[in-house]
N, C-alpha and C. Protein backbone atom coordinates (compact mmCIF):
# COMPACT_ATOMS: atom_id res chain seq x y z
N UNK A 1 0.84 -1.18 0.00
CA UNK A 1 0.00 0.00 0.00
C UNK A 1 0.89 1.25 0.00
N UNK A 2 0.27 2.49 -0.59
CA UNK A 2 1.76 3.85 -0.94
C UNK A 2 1.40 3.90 0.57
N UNK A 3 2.42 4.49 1.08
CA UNK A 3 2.96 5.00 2.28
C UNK A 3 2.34 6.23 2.47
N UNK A 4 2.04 7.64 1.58
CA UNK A 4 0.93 8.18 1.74
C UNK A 4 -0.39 8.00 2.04
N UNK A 5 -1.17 7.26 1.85
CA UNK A 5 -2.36 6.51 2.08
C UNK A 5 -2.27 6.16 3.58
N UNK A 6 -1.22 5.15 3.58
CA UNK A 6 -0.83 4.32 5.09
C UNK A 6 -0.76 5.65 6.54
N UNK A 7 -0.28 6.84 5.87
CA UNK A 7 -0.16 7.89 6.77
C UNK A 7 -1.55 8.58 6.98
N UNK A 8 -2.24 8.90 6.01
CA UNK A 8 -3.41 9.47 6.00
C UNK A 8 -4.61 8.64 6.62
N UNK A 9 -4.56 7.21 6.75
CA UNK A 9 -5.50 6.72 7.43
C UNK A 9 -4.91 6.60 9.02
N UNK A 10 -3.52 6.67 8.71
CA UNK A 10 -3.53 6.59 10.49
C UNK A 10 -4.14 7.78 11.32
N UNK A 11 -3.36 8.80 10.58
CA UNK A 11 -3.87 9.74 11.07
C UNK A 11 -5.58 10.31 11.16
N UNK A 12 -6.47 9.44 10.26
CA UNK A 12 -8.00 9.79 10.92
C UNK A 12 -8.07 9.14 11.67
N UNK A 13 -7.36 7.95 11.60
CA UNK A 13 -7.82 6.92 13.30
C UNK A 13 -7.57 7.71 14.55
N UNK A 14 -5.91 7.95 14.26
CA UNK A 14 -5.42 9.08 15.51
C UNK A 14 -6.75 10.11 15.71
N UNK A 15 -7.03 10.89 14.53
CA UNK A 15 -7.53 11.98 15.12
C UNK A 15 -9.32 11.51 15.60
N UNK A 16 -9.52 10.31 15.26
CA UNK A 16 -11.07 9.77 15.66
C UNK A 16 -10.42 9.35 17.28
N UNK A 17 -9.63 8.92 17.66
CA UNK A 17 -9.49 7.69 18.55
C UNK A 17 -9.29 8.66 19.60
N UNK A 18 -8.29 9.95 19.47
CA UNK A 18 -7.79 11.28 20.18
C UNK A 18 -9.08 12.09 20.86
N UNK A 19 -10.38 12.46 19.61
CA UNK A 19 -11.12 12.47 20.06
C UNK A 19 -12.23 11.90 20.90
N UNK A 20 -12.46 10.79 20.74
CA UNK A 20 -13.05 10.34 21.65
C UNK A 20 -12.98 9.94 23.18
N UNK A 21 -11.71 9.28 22.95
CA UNK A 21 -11.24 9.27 24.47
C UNK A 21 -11.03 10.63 24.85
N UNK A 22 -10.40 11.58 24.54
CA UNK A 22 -10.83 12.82 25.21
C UNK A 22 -12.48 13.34 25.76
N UNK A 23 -13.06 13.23 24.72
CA UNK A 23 -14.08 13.60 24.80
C UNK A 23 -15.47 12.59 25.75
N UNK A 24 -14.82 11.28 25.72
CA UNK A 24 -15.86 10.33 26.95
C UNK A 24 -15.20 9.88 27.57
N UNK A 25 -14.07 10.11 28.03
CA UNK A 25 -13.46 9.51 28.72
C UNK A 25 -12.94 10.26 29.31
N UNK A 26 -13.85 11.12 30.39
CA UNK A 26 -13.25 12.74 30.84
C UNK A 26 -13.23 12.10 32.60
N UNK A 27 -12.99 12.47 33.33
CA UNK A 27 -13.10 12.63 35.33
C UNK A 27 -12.64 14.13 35.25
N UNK A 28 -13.91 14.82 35.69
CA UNK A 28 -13.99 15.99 36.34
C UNK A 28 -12.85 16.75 37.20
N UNK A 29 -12.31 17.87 36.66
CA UNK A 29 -11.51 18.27 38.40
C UNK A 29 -11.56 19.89 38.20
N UNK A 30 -11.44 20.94 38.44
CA UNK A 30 -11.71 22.15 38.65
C UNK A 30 -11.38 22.66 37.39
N UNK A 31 -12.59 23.40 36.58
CA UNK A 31 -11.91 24.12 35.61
C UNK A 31 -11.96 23.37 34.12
N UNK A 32 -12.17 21.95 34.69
CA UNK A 32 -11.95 21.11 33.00
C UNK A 32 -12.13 19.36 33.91
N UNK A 33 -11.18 19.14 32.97
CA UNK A 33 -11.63 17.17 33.34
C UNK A 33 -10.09 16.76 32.77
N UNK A 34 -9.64 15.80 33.57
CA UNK A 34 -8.72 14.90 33.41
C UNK A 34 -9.01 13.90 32.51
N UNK A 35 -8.31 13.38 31.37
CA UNK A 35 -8.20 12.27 30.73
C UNK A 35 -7.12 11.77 30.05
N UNK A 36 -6.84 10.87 28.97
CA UNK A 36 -5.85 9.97 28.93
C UNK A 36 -4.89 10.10 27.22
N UNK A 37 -6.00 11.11 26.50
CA UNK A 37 -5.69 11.70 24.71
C UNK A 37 -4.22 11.78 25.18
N UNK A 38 -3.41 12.15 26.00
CA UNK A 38 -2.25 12.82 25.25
C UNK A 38 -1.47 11.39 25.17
N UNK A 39 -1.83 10.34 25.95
CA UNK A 39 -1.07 8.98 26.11
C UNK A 39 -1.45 8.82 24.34
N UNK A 40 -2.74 8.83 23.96
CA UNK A 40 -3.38 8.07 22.55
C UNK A 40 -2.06 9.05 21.38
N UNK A 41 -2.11 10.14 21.72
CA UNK A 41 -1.57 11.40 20.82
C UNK A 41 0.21 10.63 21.09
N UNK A 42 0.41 10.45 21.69
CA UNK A 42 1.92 10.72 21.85
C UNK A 42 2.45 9.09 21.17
N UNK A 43 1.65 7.81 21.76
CA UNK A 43 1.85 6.81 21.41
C UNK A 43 1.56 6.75 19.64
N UNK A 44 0.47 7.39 18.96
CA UNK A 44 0.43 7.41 17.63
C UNK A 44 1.12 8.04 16.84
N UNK A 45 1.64 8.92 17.34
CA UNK A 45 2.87 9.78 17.23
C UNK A 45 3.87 9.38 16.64
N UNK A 46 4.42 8.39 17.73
CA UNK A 46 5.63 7.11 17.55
C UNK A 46 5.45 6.39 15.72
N UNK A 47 3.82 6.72 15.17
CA UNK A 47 3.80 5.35 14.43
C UNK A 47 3.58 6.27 12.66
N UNK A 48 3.55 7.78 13.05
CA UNK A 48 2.96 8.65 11.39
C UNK A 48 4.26 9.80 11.77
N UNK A 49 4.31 10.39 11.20
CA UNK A 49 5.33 11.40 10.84
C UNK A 49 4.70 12.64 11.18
N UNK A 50 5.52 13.61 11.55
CA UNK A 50 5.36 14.91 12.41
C UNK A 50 4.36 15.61 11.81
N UNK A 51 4.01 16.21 10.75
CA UNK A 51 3.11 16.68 10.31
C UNK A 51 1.56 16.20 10.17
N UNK A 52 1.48 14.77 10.33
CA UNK A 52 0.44 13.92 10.35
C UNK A 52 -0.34 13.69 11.88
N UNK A 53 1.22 13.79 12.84
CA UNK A 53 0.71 13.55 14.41
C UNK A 53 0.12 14.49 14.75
N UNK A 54 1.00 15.98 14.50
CA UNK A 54 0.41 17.33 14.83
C UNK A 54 -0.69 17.74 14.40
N UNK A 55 -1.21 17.40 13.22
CA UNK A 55 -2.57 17.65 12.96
C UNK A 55 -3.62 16.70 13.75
N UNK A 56 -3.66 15.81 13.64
CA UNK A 56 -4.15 14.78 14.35
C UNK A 56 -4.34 15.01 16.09
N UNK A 57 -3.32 15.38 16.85
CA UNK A 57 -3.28 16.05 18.20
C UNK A 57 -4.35 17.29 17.86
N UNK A 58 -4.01 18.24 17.01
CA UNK A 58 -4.33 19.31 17.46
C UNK A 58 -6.09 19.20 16.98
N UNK A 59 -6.06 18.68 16.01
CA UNK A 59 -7.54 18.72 15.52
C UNK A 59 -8.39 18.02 16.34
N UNK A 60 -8.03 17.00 17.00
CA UNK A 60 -8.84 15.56 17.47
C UNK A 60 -9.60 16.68 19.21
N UNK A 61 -7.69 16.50 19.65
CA UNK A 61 -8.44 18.02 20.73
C UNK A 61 -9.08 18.60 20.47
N UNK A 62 -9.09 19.42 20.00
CA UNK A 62 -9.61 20.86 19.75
C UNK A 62 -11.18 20.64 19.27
N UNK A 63 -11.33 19.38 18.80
CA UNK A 63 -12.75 19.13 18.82
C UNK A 63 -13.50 18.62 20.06
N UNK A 64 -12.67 17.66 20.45
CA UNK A 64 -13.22 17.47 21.68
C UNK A 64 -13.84 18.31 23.13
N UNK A 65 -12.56 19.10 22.90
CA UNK A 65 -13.14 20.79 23.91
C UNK A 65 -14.47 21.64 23.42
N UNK A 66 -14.43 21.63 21.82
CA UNK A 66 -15.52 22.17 21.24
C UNK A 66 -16.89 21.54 22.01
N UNK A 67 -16.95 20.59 21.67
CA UNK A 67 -17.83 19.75 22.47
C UNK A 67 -18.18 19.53 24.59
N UNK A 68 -16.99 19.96 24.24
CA UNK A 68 -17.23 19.88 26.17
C UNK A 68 -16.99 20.99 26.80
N UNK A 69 -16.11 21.89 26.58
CA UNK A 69 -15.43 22.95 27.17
C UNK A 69 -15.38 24.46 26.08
N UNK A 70 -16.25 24.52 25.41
CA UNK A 70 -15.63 25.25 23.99
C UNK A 70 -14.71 26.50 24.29
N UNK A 71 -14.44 27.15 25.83
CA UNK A 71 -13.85 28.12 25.95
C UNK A 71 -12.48 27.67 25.84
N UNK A 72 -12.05 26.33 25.89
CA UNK A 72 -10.72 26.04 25.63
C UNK A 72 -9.83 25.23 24.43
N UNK A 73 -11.20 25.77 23.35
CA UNK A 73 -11.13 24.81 21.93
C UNK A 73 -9.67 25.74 21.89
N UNK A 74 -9.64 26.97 21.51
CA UNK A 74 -8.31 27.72 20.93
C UNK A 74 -7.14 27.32 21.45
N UNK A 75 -6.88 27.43 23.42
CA UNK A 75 -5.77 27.08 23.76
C UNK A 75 -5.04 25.72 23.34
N UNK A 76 -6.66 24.63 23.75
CA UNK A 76 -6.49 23.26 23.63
C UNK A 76 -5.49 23.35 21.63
N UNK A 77 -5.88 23.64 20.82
CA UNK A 77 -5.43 23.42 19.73
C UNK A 77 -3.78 23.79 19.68
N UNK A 78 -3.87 24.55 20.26
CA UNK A 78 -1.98 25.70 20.74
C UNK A 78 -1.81 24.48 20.79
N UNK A 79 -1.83 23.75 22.51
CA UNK A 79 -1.31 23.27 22.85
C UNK A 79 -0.94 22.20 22.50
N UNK A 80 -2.39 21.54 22.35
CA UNK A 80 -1.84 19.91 21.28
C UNK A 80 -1.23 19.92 20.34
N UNK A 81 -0.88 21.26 19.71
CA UNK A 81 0.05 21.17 18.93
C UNK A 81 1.32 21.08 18.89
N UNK A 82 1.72 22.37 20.29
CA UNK A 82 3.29 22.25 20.70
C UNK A 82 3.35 20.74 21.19
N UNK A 83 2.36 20.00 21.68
CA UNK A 83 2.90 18.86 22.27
C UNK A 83 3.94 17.85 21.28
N UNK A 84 3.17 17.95 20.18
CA UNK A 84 4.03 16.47 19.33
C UNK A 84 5.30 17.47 18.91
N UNK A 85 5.21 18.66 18.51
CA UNK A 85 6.65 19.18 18.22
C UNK A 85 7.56 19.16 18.83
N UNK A 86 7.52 19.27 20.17
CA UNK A 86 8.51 18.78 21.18
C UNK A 86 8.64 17.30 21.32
N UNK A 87 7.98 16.65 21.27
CA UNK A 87 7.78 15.45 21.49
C UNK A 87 9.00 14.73 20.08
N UNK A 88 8.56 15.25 19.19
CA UNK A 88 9.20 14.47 17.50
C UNK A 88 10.72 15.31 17.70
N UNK A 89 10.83 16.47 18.28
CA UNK A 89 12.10 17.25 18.25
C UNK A 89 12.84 16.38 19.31
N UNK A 90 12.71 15.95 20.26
CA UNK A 90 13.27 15.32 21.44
C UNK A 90 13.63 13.52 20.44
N UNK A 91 12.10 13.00 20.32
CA UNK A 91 12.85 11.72 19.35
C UNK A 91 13.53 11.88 18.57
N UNK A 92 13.79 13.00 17.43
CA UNK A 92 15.37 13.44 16.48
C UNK A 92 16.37 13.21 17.14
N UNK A 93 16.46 14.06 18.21
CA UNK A 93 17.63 14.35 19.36
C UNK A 93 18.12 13.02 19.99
N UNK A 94 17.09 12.48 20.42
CA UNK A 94 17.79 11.01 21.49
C UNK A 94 17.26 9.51 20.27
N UNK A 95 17.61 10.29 19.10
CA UNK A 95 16.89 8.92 17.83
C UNK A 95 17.98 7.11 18.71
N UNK A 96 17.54 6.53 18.78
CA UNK A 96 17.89 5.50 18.73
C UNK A 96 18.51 4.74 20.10
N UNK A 97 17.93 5.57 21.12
CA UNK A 97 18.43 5.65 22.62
C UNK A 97 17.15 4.46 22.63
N UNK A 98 17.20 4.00 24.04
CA UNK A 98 16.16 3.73 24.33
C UNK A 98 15.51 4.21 25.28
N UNK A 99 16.02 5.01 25.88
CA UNK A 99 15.13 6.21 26.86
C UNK A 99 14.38 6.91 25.83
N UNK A 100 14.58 7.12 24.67
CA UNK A 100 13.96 8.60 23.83
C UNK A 100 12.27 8.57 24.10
N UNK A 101 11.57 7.48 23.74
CA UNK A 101 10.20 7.57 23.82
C UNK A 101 9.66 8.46 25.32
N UNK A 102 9.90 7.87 26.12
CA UNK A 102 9.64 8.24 27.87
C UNK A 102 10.35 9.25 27.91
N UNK A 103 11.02 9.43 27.56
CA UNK A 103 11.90 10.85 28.10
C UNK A 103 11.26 12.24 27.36
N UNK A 104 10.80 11.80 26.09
CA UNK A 104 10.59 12.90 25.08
C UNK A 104 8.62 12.61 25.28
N UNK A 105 8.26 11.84 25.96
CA UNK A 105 6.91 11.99 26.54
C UNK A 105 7.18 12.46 27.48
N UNK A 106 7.84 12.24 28.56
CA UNK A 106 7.75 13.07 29.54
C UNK A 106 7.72 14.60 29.68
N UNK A 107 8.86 15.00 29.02
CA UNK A 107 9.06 16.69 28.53
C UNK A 107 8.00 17.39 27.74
N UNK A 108 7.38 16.70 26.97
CA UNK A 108 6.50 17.31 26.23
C UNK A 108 4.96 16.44 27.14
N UNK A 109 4.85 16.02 27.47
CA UNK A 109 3.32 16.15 28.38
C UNK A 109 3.28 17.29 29.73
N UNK A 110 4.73 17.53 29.92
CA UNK A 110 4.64 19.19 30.68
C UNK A 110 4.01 20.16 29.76
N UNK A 111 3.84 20.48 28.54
CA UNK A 111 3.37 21.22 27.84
C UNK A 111 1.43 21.18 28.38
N UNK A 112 0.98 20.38 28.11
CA UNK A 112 -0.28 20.20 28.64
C UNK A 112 -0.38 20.90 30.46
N UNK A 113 0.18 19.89 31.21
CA UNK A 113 0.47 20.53 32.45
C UNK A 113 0.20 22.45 32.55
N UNK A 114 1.23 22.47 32.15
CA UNK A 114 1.52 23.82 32.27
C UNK A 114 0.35 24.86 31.60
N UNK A 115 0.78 24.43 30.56
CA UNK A 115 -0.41 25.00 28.89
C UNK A 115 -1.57 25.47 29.68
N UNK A 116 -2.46 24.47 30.67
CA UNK A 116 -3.65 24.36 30.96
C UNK A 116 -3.69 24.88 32.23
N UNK A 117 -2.76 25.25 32.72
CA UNK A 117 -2.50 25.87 34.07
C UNK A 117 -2.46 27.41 34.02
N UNK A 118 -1.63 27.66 32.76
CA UNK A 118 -1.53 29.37 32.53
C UNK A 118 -3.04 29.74 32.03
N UNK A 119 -3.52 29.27 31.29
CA UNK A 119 -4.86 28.97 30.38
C UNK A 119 -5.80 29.28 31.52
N UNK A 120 -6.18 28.42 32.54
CA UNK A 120 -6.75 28.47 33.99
C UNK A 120 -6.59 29.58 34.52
N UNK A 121 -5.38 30.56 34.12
CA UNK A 121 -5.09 31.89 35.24
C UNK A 121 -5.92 33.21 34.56
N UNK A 122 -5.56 32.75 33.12
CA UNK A 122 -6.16 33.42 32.19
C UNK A 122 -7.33 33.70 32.05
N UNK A 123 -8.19 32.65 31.92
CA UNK A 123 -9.73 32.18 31.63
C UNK A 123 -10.24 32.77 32.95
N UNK A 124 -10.26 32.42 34.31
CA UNK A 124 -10.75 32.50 35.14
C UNK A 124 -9.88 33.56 36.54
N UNK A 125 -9.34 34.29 36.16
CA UNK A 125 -8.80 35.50 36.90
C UNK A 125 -7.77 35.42 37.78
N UNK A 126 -6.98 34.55 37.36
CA UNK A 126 -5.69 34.76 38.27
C UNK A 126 -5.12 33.32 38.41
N UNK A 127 -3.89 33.65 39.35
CA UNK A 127 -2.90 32.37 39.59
C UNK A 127 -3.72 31.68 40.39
N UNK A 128 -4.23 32.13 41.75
CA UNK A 128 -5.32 30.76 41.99
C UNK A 128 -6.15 30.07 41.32
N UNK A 129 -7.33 30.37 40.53
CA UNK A 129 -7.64 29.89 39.94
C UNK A 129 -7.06 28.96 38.80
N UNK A 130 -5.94 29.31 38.22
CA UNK A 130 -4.91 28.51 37.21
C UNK A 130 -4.48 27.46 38.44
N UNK A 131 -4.01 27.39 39.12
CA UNK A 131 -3.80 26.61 40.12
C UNK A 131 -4.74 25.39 41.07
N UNK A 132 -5.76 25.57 40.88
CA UNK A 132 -7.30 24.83 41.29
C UNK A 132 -6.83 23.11 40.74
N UNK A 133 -6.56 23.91 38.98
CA UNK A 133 -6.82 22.62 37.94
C UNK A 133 -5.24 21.82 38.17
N UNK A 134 -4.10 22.43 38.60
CA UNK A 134 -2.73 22.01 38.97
C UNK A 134 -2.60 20.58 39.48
N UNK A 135 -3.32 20.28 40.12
CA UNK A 135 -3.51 19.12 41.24
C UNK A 135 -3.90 17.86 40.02
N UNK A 136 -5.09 18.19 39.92
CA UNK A 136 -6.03 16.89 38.63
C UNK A 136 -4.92 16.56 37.09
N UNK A 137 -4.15 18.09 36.93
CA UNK A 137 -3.77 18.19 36.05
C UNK A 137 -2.31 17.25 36.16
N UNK A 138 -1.64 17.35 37.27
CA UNK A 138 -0.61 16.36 37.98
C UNK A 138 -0.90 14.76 37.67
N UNK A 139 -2.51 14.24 38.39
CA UNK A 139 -2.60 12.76 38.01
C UNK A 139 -2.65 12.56 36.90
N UNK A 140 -3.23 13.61 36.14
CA UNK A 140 -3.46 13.37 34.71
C UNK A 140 -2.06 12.79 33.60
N UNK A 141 -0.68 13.93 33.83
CA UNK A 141 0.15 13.80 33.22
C UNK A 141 1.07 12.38 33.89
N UNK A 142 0.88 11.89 35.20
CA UNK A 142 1.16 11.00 35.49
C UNK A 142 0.69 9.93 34.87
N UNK A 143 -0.75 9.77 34.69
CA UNK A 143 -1.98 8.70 34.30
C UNK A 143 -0.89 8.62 33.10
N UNK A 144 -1.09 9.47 32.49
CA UNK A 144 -0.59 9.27 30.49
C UNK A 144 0.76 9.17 30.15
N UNK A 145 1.78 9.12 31.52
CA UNK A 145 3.61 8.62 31.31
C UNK A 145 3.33 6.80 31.74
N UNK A 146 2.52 6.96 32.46
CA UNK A 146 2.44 5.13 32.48
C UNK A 146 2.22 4.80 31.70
N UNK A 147 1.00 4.79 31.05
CA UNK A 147 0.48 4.44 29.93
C UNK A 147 0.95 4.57 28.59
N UNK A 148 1.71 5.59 28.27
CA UNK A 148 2.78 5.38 27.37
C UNK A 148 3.97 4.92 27.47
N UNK A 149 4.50 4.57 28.48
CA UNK A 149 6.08 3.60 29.07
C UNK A 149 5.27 2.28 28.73
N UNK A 150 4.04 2.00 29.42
CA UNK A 150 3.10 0.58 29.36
C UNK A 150 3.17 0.38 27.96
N UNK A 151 2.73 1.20 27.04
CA UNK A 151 2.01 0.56 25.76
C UNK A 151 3.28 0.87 24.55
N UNK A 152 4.42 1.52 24.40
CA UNK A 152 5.03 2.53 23.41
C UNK A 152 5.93 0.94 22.93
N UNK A 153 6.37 0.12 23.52
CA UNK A 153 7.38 -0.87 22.82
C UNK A 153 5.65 -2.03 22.14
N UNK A 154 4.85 -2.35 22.81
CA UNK A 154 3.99 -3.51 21.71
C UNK A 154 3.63 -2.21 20.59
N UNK A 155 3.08 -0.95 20.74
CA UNK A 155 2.95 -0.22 19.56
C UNK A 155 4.24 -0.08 18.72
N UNK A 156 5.40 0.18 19.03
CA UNK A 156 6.93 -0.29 18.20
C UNK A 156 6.89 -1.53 17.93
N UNK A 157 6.45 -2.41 18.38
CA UNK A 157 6.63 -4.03 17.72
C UNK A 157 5.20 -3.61 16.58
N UNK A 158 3.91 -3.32 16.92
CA UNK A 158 3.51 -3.25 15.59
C UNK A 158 3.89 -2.76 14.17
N UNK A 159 4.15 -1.53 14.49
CA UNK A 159 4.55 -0.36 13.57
C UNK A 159 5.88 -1.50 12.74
N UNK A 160 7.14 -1.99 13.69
CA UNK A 160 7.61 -2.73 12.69
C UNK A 160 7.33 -4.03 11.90
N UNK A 161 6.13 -4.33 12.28
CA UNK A 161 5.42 -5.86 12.36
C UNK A 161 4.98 -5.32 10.21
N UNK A 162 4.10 -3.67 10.77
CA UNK A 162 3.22 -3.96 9.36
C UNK A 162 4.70 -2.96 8.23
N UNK A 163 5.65 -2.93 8.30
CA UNK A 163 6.88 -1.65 7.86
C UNK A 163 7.08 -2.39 6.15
């Protein structure tokens, strides 16, 4: 199958699969809801090429907020976007390590963290308030480094399974 094609369908899966689990698969915490997209975003990441992930992050979000949160469709899109750029800039950098996946998820799921924390100060009037969502926003980026350390080598055994 062309390798164009192969990219373009991953990426509607990404951006169907991004959305949804964002979008039903929310737990409430001040300000917004905790969930698990950036694990889906970062792990599919690993498997389409930078321009394909980043759209895919940013669109899949950014709908999902539309739908639940719409005051944070704009940031949400920023952000899911810086996420995979850091994310694909860090795998360039540590290409062929085997820390790179976890390490370059880790650094770039601070983007979310943070992103949604300044966003919070913004939206709702100050550093306390940006700070409310800090806490949820903590398990959250925790929830989605397991889950991508958990799942990132059987998704690398696929990716080279179908190559």
């Amino acid at each position: 199958m062309n390798t164009k094609i192969k990219e373009l369908t991953l990426t509607a899966v990404m951006m169907a699969l991004v959305f949804v689990v964002t979008r039903f698969i929310q737990i409430p915490i001040p300000l917004g809801y905790f969930n698990v997209g950036n694990s889906v975003i970062l792990l599919f990441c690993t498997l389409i090429s930078a321009p394909y992930g980043l759209a895919a992050s940013a669109l899949g979000s950014a709908l999902a907020d539309l739908l639940s949160y719409p005051v944070y469709t704009l940031p949400t899109f920023i952000i899911k976007a810086l996420m995979p750029i850091v994310f694909y800039a860090l795998l360039k950098v540590f290409h062929g390590k085997k820390f790179a996946v976890p390490f370059a998820a880790a650094i770039a799921t601070l983007i979310p963290l943070f992103g949604y924390t300044i966003t919070g100060m913004f939206l709702y009037g100050g550093f306390a308030a940006g700070l409310a969502q800090f806490p949820g926003l903590l398990l959250e980026y925790i929830a989605n480094l397991v889950i991508i350390t958990a799942l990132f080598k059987p998704i690398t055994a696929i990716k080279k399974f179908h190559e």
